[in-house]
C-alpha atoms as a PDB file:
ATOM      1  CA  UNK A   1     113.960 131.051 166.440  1.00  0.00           C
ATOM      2  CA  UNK A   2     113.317 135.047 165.588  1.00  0.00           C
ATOM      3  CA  UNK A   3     115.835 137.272 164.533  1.00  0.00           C
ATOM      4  CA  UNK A   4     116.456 139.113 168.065  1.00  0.00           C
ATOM      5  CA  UNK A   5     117.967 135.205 169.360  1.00  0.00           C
ATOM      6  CA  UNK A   6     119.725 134.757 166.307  1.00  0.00           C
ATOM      7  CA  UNK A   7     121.457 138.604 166.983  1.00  0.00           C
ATOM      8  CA  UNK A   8     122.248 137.008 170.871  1.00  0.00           C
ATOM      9  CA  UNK A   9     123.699 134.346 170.169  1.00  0.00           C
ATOM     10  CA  UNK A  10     126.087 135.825 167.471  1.00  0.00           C
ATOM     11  CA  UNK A  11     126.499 139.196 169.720  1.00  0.00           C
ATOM     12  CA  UNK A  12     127.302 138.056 173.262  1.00  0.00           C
ATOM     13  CA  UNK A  13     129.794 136.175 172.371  1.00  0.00           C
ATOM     14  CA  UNK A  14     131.269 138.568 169.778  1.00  0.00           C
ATOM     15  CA  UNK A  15     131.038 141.197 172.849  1.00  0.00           C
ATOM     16  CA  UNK A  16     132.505 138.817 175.365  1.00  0.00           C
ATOM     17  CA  UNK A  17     135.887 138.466 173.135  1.00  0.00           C
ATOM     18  CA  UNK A  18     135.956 141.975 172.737  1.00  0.00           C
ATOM     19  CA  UNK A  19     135.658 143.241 176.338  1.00  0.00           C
ATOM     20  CA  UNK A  20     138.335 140.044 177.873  1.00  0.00           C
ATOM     21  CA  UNK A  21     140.114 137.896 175.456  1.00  0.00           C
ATOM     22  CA  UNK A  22     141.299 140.694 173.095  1.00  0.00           C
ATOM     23  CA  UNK A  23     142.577 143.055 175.515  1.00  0.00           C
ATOM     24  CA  UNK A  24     144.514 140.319 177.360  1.00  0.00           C
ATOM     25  CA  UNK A  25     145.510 138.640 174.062  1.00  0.00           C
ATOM     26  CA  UNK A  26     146.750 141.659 172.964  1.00  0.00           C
ATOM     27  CA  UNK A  27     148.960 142.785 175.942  1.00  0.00           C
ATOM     28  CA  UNK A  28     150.501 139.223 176.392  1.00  0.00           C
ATOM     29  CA  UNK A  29     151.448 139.431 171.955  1.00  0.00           C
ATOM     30  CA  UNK A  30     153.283 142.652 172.981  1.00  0.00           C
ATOM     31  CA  UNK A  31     154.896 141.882 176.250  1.00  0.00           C
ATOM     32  CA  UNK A  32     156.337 138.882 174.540  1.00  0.00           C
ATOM     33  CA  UNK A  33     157.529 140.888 171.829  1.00  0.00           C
ATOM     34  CA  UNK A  34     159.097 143.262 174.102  1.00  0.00           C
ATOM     35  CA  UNK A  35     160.711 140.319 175.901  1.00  0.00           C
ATOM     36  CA  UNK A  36     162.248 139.080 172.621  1.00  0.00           C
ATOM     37  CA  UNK A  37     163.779 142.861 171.548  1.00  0.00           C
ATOM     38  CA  UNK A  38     165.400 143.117 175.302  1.00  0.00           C
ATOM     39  CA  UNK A  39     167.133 139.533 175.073  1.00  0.00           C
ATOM     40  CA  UNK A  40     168.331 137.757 178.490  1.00  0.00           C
ATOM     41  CA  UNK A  41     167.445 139.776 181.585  1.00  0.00           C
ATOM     42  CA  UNK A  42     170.240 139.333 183.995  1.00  0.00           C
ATOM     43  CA  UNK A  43     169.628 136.254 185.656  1.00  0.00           C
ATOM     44  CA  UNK A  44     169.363 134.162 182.569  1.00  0.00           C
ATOM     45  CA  UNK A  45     172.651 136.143 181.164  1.00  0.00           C
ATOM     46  CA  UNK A  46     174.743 134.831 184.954  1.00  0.00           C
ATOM     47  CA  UNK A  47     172.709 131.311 184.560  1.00  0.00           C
ATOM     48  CA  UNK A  48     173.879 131.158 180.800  1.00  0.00           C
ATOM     49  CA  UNK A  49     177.592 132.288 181.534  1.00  0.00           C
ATOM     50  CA  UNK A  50     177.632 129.581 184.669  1.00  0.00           C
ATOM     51  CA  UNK A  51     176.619 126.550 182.216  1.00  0.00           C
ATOM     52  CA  UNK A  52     179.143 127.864 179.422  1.00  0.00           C
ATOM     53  CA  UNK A  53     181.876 127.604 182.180  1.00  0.00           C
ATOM     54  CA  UNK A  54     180.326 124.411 183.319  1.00  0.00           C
ATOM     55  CA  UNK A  55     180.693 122.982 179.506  1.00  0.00           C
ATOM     56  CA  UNK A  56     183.941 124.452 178.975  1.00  0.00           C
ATOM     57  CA  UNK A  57     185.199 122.286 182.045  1.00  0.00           C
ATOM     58  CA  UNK A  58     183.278 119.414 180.989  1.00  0.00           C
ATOM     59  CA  UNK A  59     185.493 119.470 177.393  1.00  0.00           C
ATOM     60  CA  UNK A  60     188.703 119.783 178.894  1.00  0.00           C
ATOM     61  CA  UNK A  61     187.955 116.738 181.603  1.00  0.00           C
ATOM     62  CA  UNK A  62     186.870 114.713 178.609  1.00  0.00           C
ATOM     63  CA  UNK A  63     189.973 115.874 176.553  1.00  0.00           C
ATOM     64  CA  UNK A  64     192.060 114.983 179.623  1.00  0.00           C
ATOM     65  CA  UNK A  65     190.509 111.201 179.956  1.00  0.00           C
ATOM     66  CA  UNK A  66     190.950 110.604 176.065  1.00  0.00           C
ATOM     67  CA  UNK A  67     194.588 111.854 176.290  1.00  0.00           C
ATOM     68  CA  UNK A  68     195.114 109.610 179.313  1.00  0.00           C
ATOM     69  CA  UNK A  69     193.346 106.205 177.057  1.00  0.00           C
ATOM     70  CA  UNK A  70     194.901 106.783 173.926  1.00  0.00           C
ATOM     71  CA  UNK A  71     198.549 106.265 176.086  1.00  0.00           C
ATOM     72  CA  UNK A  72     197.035 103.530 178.160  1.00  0.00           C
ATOM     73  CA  UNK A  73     195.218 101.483 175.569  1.00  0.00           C
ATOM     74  CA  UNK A  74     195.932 103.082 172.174  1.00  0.00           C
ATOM     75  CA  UNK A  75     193.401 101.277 170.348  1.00  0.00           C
ATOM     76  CA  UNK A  76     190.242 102.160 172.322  1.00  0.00           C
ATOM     77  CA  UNK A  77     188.504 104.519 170.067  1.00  0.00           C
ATOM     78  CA  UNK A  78     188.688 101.592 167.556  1.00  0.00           C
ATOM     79  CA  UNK A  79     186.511  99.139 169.682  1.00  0.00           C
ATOM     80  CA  UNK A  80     184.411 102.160 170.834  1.00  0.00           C
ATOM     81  CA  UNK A  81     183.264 102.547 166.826  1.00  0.00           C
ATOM     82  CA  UNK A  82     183.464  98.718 166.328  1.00  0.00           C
ATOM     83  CA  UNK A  83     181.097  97.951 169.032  1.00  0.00           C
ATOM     84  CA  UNK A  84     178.706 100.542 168.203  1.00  0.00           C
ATOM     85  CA  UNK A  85     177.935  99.150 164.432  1.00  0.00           C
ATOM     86  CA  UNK A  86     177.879  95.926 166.286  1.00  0.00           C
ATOM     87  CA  UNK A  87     174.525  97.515 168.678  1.00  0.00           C
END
């Protein structure tokens, strides 16, 4: 191999990630960044709200159920933990 195919093989590639994969690297690195400074766009702010209220809901239905087995069978959170260090 001469010196001229050694300088092709290490310059076309080296020219290649200079003219495409930098560039592209380099806008995608700052539109990310951008993305992270702005926070939730609005969408993901209503989507984010919906599953808080969803949650919120969820709690107070599983507050509700407790409430209504402690009165019903008051020692049910007892065997609950008992069978668990049984599994």
């Amino acid at each position: 191999m001469d010196g001229d195919t050694i300088a092709g093989i290490i310059i076309i590639p080296t020219i290649f990630f200079m003219v495409f994969v930098a560039p592209l690297w380099i806008i995608f690195h700052y539109r990310a960044k951008t993305k992270q400074v702005n926070g939730l766009s609005m969408n993901e702010r209503s989507d984010l709200e919906e599953l808080m209220e969803v949650a919120n809901r969820m709690a107070a239905r599983i507050e509700t159920l407790e409430s209504i087995l402690d009165v019903e069978s008051p020692g049910w959170r007892e065997k609950q933990a008992e069978s668990r260090r049984q599994e």
